[in-house]
Protein backbone atom coordinates (compact mmCIF):
# COMPACT_ATOMS: atom_id res chain seq x y z
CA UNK A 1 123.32 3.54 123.45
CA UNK A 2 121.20 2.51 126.41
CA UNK A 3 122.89 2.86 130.09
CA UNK A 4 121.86 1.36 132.48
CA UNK A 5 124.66 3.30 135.54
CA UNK A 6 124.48 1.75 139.14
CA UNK A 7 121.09 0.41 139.16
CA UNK A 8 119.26 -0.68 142.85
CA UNK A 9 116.40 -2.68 142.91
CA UNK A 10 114.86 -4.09 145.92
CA UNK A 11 112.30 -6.05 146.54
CA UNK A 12 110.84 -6.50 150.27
CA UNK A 13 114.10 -7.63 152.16
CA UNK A 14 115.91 -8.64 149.11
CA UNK A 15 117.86 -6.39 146.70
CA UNK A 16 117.93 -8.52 143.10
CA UNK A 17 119.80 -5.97 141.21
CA UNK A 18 122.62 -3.97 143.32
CA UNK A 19 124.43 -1.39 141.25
CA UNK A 20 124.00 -3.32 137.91
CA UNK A 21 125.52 -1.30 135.35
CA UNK A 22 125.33 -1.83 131.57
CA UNK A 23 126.28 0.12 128.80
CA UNK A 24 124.16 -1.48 125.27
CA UNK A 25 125.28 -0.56 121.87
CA UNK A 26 122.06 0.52 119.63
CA UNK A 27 121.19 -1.73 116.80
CA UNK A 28 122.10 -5.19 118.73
CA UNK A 29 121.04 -8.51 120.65
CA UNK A 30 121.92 -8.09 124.48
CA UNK A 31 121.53 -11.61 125.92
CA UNK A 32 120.98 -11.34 129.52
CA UNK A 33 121.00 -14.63 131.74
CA UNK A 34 121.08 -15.13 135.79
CA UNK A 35 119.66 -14.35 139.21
CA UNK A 36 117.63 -10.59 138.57
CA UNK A 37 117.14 -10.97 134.34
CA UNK A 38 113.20 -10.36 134.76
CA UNK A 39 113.69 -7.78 137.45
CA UNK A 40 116.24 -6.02 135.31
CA UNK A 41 113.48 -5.87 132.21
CA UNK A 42 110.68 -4.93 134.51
CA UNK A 43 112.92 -1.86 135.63
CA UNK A 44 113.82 -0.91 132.43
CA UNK A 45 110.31 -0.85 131.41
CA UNK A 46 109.33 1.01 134.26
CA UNK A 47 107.18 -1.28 135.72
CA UNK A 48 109.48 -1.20 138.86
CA UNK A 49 110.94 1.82 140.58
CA UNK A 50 114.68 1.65 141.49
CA UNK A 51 115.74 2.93 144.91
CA UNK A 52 119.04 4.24 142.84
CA UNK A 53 120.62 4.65 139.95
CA UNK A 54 119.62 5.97 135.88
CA UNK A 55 118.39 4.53 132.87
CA UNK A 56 119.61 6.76 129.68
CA UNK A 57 119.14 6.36 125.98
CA UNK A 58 121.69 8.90 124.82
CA UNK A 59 122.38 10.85 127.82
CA UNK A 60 118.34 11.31 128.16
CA UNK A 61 115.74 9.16 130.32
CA UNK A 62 114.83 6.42 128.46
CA UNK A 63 110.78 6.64 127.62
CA UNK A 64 108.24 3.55 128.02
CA UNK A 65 106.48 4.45 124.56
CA UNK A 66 110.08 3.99 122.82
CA UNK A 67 109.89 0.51 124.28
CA UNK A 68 108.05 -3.20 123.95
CA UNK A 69 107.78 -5.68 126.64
CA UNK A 70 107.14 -9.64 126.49
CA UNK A 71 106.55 -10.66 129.94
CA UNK A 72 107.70 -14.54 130.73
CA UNK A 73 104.38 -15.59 131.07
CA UNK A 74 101.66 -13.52 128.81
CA UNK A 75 98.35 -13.40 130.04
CA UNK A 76 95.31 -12.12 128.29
CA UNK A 77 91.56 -10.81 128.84
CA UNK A 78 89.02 -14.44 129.43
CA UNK A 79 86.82 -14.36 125.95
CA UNK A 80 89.13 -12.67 123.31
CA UNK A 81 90.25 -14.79 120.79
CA UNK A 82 93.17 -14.21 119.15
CA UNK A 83 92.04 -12.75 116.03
CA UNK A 84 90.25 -9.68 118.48
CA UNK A 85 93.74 -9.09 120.43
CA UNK A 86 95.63 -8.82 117.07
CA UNK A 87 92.46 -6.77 115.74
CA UNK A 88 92.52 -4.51 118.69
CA UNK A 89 96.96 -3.99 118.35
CA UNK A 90 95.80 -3.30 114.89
CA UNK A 91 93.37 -0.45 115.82
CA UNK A 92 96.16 1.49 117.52
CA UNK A 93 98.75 0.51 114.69
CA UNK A 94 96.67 0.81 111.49
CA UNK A 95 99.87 0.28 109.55
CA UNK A 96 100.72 -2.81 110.97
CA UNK A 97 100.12 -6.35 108.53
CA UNK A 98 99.84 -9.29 111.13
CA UNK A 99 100.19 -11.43 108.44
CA UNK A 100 104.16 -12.27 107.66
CA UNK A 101 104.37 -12.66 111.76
CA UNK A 102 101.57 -15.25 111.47
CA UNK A 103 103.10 -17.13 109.07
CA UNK A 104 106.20 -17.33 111.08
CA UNK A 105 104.43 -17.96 114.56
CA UNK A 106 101.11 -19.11 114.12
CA UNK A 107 98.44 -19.31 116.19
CA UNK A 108 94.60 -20.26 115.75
CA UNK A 109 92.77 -17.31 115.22
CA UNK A 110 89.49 -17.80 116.72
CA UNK A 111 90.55 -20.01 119.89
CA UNK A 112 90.36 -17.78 123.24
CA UNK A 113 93.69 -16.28 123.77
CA UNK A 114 93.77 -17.09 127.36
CA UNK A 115 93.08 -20.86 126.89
CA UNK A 116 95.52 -21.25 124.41
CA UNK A 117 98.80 -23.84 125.43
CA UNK A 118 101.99 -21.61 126.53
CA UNK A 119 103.38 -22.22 123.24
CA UNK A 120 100.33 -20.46 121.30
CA UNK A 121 99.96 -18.36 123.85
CA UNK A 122 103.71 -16.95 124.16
CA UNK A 123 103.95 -16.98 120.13
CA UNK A 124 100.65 -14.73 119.72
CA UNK A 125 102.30 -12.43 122.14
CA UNK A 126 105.12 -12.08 120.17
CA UNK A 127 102.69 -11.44 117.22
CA UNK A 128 101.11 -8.12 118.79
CA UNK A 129 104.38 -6.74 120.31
CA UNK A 130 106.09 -6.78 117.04
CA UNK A 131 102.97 -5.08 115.57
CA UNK A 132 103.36 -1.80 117.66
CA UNK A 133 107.04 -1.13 115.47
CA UNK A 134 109.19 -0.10 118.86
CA UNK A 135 112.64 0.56 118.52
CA UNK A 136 113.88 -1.17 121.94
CA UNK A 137 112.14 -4.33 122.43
CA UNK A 138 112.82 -6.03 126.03
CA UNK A 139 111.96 -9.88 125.69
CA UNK A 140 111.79 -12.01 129.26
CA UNK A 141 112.03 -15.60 128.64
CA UNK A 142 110.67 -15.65 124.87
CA UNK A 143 111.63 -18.94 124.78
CA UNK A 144 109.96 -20.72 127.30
CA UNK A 145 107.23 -23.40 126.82
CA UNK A 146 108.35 -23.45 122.78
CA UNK A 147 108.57 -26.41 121.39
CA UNK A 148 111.50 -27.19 119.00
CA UNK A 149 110.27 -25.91 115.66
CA UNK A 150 108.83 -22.37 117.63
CA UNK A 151 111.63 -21.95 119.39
CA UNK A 152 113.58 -22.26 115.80
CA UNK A 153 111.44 -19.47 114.57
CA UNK A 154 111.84 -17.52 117.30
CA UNK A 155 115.85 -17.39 117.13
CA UNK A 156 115.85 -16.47 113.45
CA UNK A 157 112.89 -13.72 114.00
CA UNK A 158 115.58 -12.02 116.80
CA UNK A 159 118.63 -12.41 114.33
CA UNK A 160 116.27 -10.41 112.00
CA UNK A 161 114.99 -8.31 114.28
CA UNK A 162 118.86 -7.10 115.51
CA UNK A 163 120.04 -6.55 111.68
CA UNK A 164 117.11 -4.19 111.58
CA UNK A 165 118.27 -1.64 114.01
CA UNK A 166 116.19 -2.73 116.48
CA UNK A 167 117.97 -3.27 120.29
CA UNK A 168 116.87 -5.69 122.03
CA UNK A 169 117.74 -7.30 125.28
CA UNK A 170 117.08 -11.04 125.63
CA UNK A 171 116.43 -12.72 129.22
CA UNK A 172 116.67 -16.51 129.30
CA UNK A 173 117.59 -19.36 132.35
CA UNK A 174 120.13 -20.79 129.98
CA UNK A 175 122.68 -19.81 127.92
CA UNK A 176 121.63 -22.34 124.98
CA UNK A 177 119.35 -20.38 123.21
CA UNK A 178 120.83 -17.55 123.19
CA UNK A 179 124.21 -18.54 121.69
CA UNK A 180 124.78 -17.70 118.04
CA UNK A 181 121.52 -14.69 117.92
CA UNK A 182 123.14 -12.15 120.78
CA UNK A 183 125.94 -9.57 119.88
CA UNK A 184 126.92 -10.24 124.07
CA UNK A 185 126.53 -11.61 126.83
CA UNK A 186 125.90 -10.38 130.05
CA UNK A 187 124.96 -12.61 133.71
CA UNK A 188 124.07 -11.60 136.41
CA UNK A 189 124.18 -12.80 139.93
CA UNK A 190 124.49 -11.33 143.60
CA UNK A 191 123.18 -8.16 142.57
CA UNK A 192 125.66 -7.48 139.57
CA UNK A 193 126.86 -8.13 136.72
CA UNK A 194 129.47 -11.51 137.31
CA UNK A 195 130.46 -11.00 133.59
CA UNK A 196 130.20 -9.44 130.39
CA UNK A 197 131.17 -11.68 127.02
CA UNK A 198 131.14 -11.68 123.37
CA UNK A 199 129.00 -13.55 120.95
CA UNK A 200 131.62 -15.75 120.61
CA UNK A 201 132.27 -16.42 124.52
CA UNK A 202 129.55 -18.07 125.21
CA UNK A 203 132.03 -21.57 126.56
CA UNK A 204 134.07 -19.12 128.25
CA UNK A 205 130.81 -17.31 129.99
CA UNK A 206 129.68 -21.00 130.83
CA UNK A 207 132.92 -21.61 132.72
CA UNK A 208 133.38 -18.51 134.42
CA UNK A 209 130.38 -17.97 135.71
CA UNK A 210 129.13 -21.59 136.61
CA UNK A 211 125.77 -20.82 134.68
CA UNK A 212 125.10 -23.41 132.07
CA UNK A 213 121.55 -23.23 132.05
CA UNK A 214 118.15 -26.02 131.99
């Protein structure tokens, strides 16, 4: 179980997250969708610092190295193909075969990672996070700039991903994605969380809180 109890985030003169709290079952698909998603990744990951409140996994701090991050918009080194990122992942995770994830999200293996479209781009990222074998896996906006058939792969790849006791938490600007791959459901908007909902909620979430998505 990851908590996430009366989180404060600001940012300059704005405060994005405002005693967000979230309690997230192991083993699952958290969708999260609204104003503050990103922020509430980037805190998790600890790439901001909250002015208040705790992140636990099991009553404990949760740790950066049990994590995995996908920023929205990957960015990589100018002059490293993609074959040297997924080489150099590979270094640090010897036991890790790139291979099945290529075949599921390809990308061209000797074009320069940072040139590549967002598509490529956002699909080899995928690639080298799932090669590092974390347990919590926070993924902002993995479906942006997909086309149809990526974005496909992508869904099933998370559906896998959950029923193999990975936890994941999912941010997206619209609810369409995410319907039928998350356990729940949770937006956010004026600092909190407006609602919580089941997999199977996801009309209900649309009506409540007013956020049907691009």
């Amino acid at each position: 179980m990851i908590t996430i109890d009366a989180l404060r985030v600001r940012d300059g003169e704005q405060t994005p997250l405002d005693g967000v709290t979230m309690l997230l079952t192991a083993n699952a698909v958290h969708g999260i969708a609204g104003e503050g998603r990103s922020v509430l990744l980037r805190a998790v990951y600890g790439l901001l610092t909250p002015e208040s409140g705790r992140i636990s996994a099991g009553g404990r701090p949760l740790r950066r190295r049990e994590m995995a991050y996908l920023e929205a918009e990957p960015h990589f080194w100018p002059g490293l193909t993609a074959r040297d990122c997924i080489d150099l992942v590979r270094r640090c995770n010897p036991a890790s075969d790139p291979a099945p994830l290529l075949r599921r999200l390809p990308v061209p293996p000797d074009a320069e990672a940072a040139g590549m479209s967002p598509a490529e781009r956002k699909r080899l990222a995928l690639v080298l996070l799932l090669m590092r074998h974390k347990q919590v896996l926070l993924l902002d906006e993995p479906f942006r700039g997909l086309d149809v058939e990526s974005l496909f792969a992508v869904q099933r790849l998370i559906l896998q991903l959950g029923t193999e006791g990975r936890t994941l938490l999912v941010a997206a600007d619209s609810l369409t994605p995410l319907d039928g791959i998350c356990d729940d459901l949770y937006v956010l908007g004026g600092g909190c969380v407006r609602g919580r909902y089941e997999h199977y909620e996801f009309q209900r979430a649309a009506r409540e809180t007013g956020f049907a998505g691009k």
